[in-house]
N, C-alpha and C. Protein backbone atom coordinates (compact mmCIF):
# COMPACT_ATOMS: atom_id res chain seq x y z
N UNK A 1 -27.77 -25.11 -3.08
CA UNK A 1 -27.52 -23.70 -3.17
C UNK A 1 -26.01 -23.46 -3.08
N UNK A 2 -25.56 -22.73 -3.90
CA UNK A 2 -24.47 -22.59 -3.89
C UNK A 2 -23.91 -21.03 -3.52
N UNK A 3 -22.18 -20.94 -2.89
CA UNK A 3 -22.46 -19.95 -2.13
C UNK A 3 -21.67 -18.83 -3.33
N UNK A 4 -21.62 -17.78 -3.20
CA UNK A 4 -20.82 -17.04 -4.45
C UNK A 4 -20.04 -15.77 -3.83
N UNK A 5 -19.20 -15.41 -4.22
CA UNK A 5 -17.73 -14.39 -3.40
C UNK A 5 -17.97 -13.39 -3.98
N UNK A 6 -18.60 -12.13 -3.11
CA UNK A 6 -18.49 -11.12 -3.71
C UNK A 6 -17.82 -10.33 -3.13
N UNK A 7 -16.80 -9.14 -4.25
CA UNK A 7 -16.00 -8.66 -3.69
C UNK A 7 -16.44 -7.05 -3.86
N UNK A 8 -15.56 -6.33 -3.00
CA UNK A 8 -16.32 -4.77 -2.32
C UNK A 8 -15.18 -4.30 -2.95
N UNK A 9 -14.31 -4.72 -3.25
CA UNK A 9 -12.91 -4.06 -4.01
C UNK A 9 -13.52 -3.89 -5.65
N UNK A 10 -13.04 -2.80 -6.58
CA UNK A 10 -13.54 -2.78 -7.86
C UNK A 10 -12.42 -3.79 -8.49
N UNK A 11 -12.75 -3.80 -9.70
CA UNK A 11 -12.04 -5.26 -10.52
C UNK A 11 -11.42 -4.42 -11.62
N UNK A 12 -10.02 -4.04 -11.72
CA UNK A 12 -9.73 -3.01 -12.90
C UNK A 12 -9.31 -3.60 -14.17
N UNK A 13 -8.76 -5.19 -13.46
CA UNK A 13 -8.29 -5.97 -14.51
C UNK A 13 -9.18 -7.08 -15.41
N UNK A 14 -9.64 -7.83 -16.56
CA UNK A 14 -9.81 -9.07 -17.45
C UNK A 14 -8.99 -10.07 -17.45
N UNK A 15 -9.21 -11.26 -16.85
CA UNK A 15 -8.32 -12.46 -17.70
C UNK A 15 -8.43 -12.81 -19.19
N UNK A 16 -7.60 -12.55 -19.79
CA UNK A 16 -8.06 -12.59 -21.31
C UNK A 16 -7.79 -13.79 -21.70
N UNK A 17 -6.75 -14.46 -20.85
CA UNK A 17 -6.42 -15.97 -21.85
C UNK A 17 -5.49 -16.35 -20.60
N UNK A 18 -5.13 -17.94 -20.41
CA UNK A 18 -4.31 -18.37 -19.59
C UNK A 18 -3.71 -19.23 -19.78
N UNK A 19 -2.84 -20.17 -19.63
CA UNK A 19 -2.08 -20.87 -20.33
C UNK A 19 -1.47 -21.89 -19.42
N UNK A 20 -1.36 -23.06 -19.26
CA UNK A 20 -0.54 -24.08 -17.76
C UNK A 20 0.05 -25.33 -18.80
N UNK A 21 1.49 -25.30 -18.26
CA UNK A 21 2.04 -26.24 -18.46
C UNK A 21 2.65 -27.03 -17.30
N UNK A 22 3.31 -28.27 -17.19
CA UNK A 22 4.14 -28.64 -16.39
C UNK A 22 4.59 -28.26 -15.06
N UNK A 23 4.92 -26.78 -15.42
CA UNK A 23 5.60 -26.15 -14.11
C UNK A 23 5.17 -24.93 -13.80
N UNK A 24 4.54 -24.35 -14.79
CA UNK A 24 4.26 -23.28 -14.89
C UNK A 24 2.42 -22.84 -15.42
N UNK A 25 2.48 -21.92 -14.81
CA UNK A 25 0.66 -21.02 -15.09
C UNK A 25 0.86 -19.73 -15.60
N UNK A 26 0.17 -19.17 -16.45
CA UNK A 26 0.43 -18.31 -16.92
C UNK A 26 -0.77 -17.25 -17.25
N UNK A 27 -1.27 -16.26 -16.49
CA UNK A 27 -2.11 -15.44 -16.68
C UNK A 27 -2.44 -14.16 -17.43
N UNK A 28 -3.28 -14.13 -18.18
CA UNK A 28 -2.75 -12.56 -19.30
C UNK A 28 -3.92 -11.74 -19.03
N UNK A 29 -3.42 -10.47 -18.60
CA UNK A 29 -4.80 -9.85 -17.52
C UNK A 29 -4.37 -8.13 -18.92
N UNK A 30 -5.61 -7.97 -19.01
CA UNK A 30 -5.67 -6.29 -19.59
C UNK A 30 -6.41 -5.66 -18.31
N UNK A 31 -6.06 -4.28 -18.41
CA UNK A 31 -6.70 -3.14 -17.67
C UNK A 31 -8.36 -2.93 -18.49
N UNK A 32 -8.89 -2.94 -17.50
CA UNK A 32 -10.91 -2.93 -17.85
C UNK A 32 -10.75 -1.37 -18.49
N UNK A 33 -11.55 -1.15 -19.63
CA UNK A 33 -11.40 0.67 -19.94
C UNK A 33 -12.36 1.30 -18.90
N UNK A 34 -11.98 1.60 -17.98
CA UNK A 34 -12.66 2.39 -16.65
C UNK A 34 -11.54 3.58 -16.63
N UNK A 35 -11.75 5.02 -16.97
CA UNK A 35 -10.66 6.01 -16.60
C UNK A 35 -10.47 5.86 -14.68
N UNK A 36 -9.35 6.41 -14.69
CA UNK A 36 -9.08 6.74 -12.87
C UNK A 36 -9.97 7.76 -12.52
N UNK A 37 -10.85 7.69 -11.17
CA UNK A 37 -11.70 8.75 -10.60
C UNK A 37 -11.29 9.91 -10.74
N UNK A 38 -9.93 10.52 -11.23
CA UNK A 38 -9.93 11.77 -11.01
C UNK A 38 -10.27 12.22 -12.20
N UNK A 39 -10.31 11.85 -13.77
CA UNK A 39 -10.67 11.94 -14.55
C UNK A 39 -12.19 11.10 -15.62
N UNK A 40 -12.99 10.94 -14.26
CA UNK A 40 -14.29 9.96 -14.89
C UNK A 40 -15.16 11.35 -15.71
N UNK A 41 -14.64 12.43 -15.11
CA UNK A 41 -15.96 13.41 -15.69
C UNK A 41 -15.52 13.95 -17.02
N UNK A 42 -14.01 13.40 -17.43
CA UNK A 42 -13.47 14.08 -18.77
C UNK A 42 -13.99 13.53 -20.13
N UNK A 43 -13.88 13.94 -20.96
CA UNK A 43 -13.61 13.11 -22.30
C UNK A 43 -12.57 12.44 -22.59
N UNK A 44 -12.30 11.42 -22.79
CA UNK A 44 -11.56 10.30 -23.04
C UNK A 44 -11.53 9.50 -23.91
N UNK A 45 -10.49 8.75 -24.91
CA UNK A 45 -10.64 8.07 -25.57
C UNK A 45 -9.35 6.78 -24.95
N UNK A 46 -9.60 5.82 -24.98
CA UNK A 46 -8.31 4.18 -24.79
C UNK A 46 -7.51 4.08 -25.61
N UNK A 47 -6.53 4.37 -26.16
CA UNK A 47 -5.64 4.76 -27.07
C UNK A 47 -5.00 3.32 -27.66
N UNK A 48 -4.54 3.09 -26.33
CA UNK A 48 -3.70 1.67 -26.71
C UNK A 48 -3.40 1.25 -24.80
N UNK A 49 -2.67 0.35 -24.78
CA UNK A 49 -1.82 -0.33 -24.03
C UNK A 49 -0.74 -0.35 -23.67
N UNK A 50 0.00 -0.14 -22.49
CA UNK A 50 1.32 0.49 -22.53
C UNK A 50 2.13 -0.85 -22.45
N UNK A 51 3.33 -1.54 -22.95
CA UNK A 51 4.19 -2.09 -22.96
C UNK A 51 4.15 -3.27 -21.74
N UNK A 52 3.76 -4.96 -22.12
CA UNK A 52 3.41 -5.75 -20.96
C UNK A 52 4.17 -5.94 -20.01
N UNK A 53 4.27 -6.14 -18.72
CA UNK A 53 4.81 -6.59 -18.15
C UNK A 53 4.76 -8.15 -17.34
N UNK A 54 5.51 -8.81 -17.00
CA UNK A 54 5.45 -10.11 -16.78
C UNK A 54 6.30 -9.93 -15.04
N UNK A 55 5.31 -10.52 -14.24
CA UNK A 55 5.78 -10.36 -12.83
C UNK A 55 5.09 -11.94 -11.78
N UNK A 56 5.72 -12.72 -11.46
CA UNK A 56 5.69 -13.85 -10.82
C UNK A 56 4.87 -13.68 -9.50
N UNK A 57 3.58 -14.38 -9.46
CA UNK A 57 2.83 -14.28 -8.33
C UNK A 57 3.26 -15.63 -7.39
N UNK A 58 2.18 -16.02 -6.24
CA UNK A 58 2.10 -16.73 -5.26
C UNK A 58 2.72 -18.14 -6.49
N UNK A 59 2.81 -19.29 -5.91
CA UNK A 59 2.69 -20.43 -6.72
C UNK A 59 1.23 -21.16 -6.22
N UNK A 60 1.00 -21.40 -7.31
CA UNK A 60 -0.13 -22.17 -7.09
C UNK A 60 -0.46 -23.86 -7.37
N UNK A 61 -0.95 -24.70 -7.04
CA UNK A 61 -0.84 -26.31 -6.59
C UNK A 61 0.84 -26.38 -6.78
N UNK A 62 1.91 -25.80 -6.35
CA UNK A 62 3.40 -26.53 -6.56
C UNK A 62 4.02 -25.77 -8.14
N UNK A 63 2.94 -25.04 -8.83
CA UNK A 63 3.55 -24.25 -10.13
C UNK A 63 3.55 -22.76 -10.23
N UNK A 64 4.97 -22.63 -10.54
CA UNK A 64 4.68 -20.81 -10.40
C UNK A 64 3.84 -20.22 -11.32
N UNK A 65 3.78 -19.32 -10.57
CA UNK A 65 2.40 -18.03 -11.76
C UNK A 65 3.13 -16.52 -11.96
N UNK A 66 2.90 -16.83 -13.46
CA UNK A 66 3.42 -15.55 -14.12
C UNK A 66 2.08 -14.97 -14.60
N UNK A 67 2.14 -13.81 -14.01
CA UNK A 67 1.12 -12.39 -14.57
C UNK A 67 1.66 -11.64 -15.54
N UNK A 68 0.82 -11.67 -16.83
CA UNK A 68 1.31 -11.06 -17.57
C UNK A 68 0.28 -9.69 -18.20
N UNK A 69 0.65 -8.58 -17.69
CA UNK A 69 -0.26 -7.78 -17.16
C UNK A 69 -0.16 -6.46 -18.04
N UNK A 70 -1.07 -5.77 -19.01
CA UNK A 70 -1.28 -5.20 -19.90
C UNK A 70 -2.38 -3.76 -18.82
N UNK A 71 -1.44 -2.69 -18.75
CA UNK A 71 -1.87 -1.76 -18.67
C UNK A 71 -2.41 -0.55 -19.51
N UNK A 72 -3.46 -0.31 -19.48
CA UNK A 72 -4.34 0.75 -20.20
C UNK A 72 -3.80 2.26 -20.34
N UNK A 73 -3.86 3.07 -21.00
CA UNK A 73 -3.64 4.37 -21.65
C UNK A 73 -4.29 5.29 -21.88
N UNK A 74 -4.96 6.38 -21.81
CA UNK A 74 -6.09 7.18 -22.24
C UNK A 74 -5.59 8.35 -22.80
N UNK A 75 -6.32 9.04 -23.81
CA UNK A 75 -5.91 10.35 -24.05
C UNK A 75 -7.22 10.98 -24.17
N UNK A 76 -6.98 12.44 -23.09
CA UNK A 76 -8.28 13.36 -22.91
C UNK A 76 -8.46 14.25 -23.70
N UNK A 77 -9.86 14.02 -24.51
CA UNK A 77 -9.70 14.72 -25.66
C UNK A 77 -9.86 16.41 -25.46
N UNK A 78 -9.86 16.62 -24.49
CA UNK A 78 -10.20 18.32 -24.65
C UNK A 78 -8.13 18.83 -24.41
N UNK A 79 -7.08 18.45 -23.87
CA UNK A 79 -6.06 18.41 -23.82
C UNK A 79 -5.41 17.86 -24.30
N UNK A 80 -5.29 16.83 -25.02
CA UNK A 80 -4.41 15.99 -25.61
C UNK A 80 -3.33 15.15 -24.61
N UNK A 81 -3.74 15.44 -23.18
CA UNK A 81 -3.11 14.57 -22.06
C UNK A 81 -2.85 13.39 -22.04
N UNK A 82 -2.06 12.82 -21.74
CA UNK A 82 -2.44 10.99 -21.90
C UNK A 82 -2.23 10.91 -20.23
N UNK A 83 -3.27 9.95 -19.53
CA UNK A 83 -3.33 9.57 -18.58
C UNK A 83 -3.27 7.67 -18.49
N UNK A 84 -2.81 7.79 -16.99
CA UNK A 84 -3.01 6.40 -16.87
C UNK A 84 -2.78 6.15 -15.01
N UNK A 85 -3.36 5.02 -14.51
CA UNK A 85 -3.07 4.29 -13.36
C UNK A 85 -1.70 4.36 -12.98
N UNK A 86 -1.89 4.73 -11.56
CA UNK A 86 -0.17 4.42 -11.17
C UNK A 86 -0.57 3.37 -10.34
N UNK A 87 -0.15 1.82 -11.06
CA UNK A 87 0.10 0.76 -9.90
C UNK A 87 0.88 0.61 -9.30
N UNK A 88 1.44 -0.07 -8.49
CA UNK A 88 2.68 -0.35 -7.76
C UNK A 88 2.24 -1.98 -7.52
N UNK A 89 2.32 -2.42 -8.87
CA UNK A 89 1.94 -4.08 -9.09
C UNK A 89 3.25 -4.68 -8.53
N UNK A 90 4.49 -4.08 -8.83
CA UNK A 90 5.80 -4.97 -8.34
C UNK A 90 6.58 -4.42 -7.44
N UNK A 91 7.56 -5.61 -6.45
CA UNK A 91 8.45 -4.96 -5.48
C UNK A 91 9.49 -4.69 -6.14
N UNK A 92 10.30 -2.85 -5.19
CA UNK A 92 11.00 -2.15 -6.15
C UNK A 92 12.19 -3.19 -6.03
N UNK A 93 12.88 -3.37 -7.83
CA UNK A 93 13.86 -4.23 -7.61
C UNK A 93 13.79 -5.70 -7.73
N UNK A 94 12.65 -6.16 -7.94
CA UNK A 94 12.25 -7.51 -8.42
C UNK A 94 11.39 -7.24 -9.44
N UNK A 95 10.80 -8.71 -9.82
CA UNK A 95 9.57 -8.65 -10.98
C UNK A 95 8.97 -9.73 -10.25
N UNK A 96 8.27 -9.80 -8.43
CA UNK A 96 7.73 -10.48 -7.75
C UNK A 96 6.26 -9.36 -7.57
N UNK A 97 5.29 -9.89 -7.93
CA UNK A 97 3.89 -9.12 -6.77
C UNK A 97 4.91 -8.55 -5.25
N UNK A 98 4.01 -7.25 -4.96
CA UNK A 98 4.44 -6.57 -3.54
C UNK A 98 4.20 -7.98 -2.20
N UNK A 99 2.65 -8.80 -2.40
CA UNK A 99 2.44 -9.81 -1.39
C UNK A 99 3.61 -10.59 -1.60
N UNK A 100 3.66 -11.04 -3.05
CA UNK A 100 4.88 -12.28 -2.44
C UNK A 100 6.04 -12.10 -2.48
N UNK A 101 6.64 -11.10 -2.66
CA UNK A 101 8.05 -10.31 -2.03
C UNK A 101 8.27 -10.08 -0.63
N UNK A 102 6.91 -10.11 0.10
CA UNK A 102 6.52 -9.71 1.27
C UNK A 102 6.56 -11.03 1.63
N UNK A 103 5.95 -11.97 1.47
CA UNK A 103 5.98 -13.04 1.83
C UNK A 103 7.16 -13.78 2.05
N UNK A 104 8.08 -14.03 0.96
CA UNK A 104 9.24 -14.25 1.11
C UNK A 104 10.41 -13.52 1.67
N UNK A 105 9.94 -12.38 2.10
CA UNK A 105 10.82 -11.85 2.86
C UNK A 105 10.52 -12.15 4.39
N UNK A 106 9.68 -12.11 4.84
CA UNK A 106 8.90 -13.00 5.67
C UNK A 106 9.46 -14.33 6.45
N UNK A 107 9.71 -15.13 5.19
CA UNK A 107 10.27 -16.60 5.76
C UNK A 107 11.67 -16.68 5.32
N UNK A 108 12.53 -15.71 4.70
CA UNK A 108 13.72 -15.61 5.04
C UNK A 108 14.75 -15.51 6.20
């Protein structure tokens, strides 16, 4: 029997493709088309993808990991609004994840 991780957090992101070489890992994550709760009851259409960003996570076995992370777009069709997620995926002033900016600030 095997045991399986379930998580209570929602999942907003896809791994779409990943990539490891030598030194490096490389993860390519899109935003899931789920609108933000404040707009689940609207009409909506996924328009596109806003402009990727590439931000360096934990390292993993000894190779760094680059996230390369494709955020989602919506436009509500009764306004012509475009909405989207406000993450705060990076620390202000780097292109590190908030944990491992934290981390390394940490053991500095």
């Amino acid at each position: 029997m095997s045991a399986k991780f379930v998580s209570r957090r929602p999942i907003y992101f896809e791994i779409v493709r990943h990539d490891a070489s030598a030194d490096r890992i490389h993860f390519y994550l899109e935003e899931k088309n789920v609108l933000p709760k404040v707009h689940r009851s609207e009409a909506a259409q996924s328009k596109s993808f806003l402009s990727e960003i590439t931000v360096e996570d934990f390292p993993l076995r000894g190779k760094s990991v680059l996230l390369h992370i494709k955020r989602r777009r919506w436009t509500l069709v009764n306004t012509g609004e475009i909405v989207k997620r406000d993450w705060n995926l990076i620390a202000k002033g780097t292109r590190t994840t908030n944990k491992f900016a934290s981390f390394l600030k940490g053991i500095a």
